[in-house]
C-alpha atoms as a PDB file:
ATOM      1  CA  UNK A   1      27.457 -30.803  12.260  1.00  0.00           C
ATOM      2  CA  UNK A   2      29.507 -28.267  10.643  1.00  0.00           C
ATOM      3  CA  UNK A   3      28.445 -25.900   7.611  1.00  0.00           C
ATOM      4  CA  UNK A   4      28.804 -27.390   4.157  1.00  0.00           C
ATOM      5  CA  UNK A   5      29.027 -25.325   1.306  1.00  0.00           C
ATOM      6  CA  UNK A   6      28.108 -22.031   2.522  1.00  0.00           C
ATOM      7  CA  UNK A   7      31.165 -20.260   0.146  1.00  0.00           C
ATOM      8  CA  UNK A   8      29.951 -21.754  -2.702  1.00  0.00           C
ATOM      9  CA  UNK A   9      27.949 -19.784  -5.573  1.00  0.00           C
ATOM     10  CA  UNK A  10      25.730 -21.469  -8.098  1.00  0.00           C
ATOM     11  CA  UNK A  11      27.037 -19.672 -11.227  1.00  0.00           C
ATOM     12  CA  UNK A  12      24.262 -21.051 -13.442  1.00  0.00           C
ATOM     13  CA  UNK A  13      21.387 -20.415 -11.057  1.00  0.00           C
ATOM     14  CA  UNK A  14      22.864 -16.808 -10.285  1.00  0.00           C
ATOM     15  CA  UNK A  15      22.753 -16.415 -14.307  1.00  0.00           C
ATOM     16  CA  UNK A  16      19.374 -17.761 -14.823  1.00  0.00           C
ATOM     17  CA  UNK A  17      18.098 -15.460 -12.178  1.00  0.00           C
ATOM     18  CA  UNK A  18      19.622 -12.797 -13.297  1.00  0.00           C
ATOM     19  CA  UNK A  19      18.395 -13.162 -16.801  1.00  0.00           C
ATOM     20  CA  UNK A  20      15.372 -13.559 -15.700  1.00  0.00           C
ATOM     21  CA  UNK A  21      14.706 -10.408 -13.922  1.00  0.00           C
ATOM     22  CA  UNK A  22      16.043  -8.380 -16.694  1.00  0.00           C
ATOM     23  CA  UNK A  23      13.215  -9.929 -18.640  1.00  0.00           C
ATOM     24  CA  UNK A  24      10.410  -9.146 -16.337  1.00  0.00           C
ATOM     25  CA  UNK A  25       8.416  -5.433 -17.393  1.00  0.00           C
ATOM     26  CA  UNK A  26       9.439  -2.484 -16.174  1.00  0.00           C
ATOM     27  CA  UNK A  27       5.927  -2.217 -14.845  1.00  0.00           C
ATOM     28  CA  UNK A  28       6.344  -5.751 -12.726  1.00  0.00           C
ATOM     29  CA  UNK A  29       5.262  -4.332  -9.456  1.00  0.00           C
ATOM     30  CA  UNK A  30       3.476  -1.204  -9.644  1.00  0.00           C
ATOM     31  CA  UNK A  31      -0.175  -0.482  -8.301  1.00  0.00           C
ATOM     32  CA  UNK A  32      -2.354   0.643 -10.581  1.00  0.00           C
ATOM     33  CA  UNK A  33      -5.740   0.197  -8.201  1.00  0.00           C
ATOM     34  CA  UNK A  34      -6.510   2.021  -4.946  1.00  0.00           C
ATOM     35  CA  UNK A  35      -6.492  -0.474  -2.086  1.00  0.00           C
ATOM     36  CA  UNK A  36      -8.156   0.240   1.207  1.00  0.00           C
ATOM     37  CA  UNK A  37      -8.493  -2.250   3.680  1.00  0.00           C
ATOM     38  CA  UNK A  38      -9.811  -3.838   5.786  1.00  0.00           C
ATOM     39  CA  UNK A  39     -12.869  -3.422   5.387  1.00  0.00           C
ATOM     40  CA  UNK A  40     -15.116  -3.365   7.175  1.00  0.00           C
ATOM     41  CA  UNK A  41     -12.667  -2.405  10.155  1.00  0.00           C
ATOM     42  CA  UNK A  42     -12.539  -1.892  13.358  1.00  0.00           C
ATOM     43  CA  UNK A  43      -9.456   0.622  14.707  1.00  0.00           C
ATOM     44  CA  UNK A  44      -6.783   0.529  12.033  1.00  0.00           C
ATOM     45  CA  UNK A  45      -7.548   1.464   7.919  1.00  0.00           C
ATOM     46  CA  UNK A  46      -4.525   0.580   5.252  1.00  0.00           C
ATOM     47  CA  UNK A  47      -4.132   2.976   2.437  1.00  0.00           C
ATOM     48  CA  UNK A  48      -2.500   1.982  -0.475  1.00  0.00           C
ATOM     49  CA  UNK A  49      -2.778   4.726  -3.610  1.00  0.00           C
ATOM     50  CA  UNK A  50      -1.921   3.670  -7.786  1.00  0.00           C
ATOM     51  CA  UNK A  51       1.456   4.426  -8.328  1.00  0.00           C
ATOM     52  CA  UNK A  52      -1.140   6.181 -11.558  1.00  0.00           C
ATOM     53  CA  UNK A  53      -1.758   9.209  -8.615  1.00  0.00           C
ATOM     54  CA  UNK A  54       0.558  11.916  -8.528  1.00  0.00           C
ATOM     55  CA  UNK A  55       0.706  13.341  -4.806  1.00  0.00           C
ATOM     56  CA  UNK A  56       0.377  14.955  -2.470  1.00  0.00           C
ATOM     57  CA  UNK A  57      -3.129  13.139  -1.140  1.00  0.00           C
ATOM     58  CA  UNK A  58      -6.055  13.845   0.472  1.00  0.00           C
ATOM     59  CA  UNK A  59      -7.953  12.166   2.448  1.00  0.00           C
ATOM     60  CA  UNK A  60     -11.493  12.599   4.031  1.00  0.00           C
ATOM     61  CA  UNK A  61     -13.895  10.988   6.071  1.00  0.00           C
ATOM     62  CA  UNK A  62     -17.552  11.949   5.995  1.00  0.00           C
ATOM     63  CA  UNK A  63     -20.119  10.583   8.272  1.00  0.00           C
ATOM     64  CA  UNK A  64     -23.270   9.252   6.764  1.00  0.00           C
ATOM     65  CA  UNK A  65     -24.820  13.192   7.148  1.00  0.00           C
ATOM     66  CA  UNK A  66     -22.119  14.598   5.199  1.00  0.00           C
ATOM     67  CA  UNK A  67     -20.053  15.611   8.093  1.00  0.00           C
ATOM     68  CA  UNK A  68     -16.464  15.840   7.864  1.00  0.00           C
ATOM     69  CA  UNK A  69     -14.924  13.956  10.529  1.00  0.00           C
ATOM     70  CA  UNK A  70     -11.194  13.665   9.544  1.00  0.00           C
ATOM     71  CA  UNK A  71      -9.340  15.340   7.038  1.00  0.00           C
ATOM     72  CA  UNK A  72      -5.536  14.274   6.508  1.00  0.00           C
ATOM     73  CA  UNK A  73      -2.965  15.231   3.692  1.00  0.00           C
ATOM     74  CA  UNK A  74      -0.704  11.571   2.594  1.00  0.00           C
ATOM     75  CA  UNK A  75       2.842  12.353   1.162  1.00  0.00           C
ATOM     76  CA  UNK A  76       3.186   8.614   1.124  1.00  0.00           C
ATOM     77  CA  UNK A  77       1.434   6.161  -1.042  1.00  0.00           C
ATOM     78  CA  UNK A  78       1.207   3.774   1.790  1.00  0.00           C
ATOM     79  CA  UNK A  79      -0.136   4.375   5.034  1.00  0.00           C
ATOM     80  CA  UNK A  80      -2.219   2.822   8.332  1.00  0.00           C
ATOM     81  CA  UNK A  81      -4.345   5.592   9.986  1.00  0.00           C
ATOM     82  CA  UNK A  82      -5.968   5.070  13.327  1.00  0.00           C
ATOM     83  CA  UNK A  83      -9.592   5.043  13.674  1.00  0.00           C
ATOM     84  CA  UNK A  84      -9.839   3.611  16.841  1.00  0.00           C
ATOM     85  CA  UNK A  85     -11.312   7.138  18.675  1.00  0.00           C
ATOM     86  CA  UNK A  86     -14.327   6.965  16.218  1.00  0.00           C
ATOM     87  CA  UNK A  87     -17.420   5.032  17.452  1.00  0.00           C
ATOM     88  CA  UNK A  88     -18.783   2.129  15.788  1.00  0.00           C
ATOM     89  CA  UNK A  89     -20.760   2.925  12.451  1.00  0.00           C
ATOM     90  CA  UNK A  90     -20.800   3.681   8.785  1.00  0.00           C
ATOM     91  CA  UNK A  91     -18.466   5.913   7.261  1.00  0.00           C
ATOM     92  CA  UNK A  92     -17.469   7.368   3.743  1.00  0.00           C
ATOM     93  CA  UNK A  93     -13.846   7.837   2.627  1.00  0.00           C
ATOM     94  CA  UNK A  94     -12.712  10.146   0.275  1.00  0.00           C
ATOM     95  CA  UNK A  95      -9.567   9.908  -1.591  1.00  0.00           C
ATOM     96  CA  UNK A  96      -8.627  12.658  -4.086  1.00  0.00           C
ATOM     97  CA  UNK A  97      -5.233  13.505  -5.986  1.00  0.00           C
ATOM     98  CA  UNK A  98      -3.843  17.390  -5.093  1.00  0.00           C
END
């Protein structure tokens, strides 16, 4: 069955959408939390820092006797980092603003 309609625009619905995202708020969108998940996990930890944060980030994890056990520096806000290596326990995460 051949294609029907495919070059035609819906002038009305392109309006109403468009007026409708000019109306949304300029902060539609933004973070304003820290996410981390999952958690718990088991090899791979998302990042996800407020759009609030200025960067450069840093990130530490600590075992449960204070040790540091990975450091990292985040130029993005988003990120997955690979904990796969570590064994199978209780860590802390630090997440500070440079």
């Amino acid at each position: 069955m051949p294609p029907l309609a495919r070059n035609i625009v819906d002038e009305v619905y392109v309006e109403n959408l468009a007026e409708w995202i000019d109306g949304l708020s300029p902060e539609i969108g933004l973070q304003h939390d820290n996410l981390i998940f999952p958690n718990p996990t088991d090899d791979w930890l998302g990042v996800r820092i407020s759009d609030n944060w200025e960067g450069p980030f840093e990130l530490r994890l600590h075992a449960l006797d204070g040790r540091l056990i990975h450091r990292e520096t985040l130029e993005s806000r988003s990120d997955f980092l690979d904990f796969s290596i570590l064994p199978a326990g209780v860590y802390l995460l630090e997440l500070t603003a440079s």
